[in-house]
N, C-alpha and C. Protein backbone atom coordinates (compact mmCIF):
# COMPACT_ATOMS: atom_id res chain seq x y z
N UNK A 1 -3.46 8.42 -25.67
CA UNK A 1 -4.26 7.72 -24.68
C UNK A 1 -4.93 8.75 -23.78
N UNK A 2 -6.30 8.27 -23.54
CA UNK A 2 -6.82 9.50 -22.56
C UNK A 2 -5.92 9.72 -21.06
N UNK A 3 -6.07 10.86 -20.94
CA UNK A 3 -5.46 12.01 -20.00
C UNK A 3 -3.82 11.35 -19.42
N UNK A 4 -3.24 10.67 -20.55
CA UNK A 4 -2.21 10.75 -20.78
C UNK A 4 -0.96 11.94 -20.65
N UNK A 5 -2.05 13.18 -21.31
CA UNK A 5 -0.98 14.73 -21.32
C UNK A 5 -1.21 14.88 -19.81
N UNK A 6 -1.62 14.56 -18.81
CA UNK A 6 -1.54 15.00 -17.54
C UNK A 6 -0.14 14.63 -16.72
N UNK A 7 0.50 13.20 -17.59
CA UNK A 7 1.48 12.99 -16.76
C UNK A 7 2.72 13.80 -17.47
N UNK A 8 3.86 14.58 -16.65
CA UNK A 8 4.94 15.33 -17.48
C UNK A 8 5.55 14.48 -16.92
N UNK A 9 7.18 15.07 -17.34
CA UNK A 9 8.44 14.46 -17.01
C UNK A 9 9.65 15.66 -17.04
N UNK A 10 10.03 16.00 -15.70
CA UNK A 10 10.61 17.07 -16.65
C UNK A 10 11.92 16.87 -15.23
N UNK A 11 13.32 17.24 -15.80
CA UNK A 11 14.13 16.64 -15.10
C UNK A 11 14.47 17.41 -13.80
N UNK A 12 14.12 18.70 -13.45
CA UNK A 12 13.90 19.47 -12.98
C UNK A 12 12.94 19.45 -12.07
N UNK A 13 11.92 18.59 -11.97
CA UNK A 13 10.68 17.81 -11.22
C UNK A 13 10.94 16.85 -10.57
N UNK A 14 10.96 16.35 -9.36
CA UNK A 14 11.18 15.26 -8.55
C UNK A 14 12.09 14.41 -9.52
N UNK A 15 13.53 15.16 -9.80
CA UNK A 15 14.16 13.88 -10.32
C UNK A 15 13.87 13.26 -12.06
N UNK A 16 12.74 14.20 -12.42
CA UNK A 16 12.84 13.50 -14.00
C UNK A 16 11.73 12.28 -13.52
N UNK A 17 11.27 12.31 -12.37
CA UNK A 17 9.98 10.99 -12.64
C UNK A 17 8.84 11.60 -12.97
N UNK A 18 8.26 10.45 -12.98
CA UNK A 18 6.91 11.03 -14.11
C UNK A 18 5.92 11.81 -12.67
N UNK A 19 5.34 13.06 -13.23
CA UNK A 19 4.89 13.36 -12.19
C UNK A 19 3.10 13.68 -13.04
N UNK A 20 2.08 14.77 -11.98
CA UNK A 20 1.21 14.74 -12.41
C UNK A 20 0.94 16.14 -12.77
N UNK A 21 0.87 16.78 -14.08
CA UNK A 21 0.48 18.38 -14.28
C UNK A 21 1.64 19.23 -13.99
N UNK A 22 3.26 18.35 -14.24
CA UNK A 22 4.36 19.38 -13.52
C UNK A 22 4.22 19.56 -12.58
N UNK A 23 3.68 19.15 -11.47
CA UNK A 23 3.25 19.65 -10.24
C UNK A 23 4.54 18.42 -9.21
N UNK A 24 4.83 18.29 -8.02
CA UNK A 24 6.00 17.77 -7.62
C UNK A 24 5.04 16.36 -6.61
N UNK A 25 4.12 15.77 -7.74
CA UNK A 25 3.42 14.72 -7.06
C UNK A 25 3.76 13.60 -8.25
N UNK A 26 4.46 12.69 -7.97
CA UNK A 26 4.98 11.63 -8.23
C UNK A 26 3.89 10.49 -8.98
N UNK A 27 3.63 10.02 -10.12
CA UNK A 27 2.77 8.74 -9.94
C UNK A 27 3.21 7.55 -9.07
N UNK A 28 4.17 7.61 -8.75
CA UNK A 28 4.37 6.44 -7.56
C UNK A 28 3.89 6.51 -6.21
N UNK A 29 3.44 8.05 -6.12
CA UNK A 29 3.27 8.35 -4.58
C UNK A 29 1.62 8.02 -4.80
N UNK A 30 0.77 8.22 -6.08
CA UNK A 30 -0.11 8.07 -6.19
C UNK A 30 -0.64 6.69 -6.49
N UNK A 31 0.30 6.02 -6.67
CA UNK A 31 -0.08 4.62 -6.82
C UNK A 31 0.15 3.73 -5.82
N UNK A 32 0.83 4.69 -5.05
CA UNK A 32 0.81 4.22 -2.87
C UNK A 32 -0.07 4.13 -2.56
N UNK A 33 -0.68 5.59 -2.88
CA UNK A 33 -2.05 5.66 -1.85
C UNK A 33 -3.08 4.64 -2.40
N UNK A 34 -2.91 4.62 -3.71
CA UNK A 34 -4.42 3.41 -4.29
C UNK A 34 -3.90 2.39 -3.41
N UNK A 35 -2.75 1.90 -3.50
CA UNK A 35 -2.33 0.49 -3.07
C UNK A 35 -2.46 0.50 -1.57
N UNK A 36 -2.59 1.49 -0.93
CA UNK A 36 -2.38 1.46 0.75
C UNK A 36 -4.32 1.14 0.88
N UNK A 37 -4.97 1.09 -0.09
CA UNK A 37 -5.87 1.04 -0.03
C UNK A 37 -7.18 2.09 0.33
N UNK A 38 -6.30 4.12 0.02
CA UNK A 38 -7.15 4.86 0.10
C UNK A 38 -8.42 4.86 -1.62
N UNK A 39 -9.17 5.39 -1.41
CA UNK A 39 -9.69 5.38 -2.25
C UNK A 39 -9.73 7.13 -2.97
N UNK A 40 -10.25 6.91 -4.54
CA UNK A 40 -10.14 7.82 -5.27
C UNK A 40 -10.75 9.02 -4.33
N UNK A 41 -11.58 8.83 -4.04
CA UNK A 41 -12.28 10.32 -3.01
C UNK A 41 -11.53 10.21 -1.83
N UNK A 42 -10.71 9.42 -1.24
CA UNK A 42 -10.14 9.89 -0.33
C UNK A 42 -8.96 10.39 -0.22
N UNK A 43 -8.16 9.88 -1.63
CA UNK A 43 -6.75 11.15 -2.15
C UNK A 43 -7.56 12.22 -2.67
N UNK A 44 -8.43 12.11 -3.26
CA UNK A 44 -9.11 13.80 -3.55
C UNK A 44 -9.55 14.94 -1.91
N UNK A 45 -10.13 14.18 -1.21
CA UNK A 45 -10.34 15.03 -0.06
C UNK A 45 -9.07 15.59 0.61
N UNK A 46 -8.04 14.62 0.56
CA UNK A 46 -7.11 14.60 1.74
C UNK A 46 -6.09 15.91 0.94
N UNK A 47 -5.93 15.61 -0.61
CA UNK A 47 -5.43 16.39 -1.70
C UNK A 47 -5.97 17.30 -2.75
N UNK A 48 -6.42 18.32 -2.04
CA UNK A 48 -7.48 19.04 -3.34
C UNK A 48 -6.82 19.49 -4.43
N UNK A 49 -5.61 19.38 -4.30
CA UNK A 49 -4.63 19.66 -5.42
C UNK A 49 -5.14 19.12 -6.81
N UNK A 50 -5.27 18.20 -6.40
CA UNK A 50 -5.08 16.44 -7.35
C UNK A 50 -6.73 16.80 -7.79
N UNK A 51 -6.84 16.16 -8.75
CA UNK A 51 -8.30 16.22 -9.53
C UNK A 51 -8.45 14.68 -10.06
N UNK A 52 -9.76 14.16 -10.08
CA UNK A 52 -10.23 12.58 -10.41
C UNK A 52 -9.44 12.45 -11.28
N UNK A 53 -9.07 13.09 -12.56
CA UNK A 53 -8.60 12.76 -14.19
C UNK A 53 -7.23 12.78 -13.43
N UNK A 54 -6.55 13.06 -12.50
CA UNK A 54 -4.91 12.60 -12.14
C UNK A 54 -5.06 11.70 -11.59
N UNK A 55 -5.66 11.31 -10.93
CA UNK A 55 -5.73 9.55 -10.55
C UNK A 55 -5.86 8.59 -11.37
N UNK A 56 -6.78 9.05 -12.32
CA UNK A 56 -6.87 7.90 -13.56
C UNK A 56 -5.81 8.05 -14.53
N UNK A 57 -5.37 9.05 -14.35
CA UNK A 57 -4.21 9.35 -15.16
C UNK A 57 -3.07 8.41 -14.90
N UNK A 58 -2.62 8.25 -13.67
CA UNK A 58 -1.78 7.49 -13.12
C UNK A 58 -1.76 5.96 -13.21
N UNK A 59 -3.05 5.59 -13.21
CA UNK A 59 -3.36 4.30 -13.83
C UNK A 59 -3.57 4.27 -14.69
N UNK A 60 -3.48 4.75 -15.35
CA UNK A 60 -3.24 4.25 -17.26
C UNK A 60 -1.83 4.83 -17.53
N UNK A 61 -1.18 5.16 -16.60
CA UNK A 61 0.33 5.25 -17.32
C UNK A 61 1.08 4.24 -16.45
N UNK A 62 0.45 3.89 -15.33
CA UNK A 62 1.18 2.47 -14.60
C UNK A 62 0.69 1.40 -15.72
N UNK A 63 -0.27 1.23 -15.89
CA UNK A 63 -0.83 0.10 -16.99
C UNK A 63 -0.18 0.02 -17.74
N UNK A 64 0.29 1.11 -18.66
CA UNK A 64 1.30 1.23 -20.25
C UNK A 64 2.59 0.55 -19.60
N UNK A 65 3.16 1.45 -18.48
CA UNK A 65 4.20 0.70 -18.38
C UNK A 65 4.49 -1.08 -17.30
N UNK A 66 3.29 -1.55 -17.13
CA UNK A 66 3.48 -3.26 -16.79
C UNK A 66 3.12 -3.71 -17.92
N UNK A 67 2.56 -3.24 -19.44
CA UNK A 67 1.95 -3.95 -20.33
C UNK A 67 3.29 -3.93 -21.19
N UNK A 68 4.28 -3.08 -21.03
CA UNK A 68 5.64 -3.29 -22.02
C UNK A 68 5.43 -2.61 -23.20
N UNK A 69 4.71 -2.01 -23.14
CA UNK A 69 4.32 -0.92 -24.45
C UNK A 69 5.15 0.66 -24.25
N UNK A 70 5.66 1.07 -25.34
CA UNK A 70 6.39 2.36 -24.85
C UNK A 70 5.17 3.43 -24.57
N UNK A 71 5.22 4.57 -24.03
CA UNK A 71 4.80 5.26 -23.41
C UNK A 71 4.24 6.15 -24.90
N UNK A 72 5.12 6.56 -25.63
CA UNK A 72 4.87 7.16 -27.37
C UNK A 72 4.24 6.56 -28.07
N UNK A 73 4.00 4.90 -27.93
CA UNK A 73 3.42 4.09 -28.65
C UNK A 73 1.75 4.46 -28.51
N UNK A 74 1.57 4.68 -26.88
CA UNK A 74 0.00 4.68 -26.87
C UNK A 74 -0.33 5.94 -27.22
N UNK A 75 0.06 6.79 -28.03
CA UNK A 75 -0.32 8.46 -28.13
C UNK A 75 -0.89 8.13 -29.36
């Protein structure tokens, strides 16, 4: 699935949750900020870390997992 390889998992990383690029940013923390109602340019400004393709990244791996599809399935 596109930019799928952006999300790792590594147990050694916040706990083994899925994060973004190995880096110690959570897709849950990123799916706060969508939901708190910042927008994509405004986690990019606030986070120059983070790049557009990790935001979308995060929503298509929240998507895989409310759709009940395994995570290996969509590769």
């Amino acid at each position: 699935m596109q930019y799928l390889e952006r999300i790792t998992i590594d147990p050694a990383v916040c706990h083994g949750k899925p994060c973004i690029r190995g880096m110690r940013w959570p897709v849950e923390v990123v799916m706060d900020m969508l939901g708190s109602g910042m927008s994509i340019d405004e986690i990019l400004e606030d986070h120059p870390e983070l790049e557009r393709e990790d935001i979308l990244a995060s929503l298509n791996y929240a998507k895989l997992l409310v759709s009940g599809r395994l995570i290996n399935e969509a590769a």
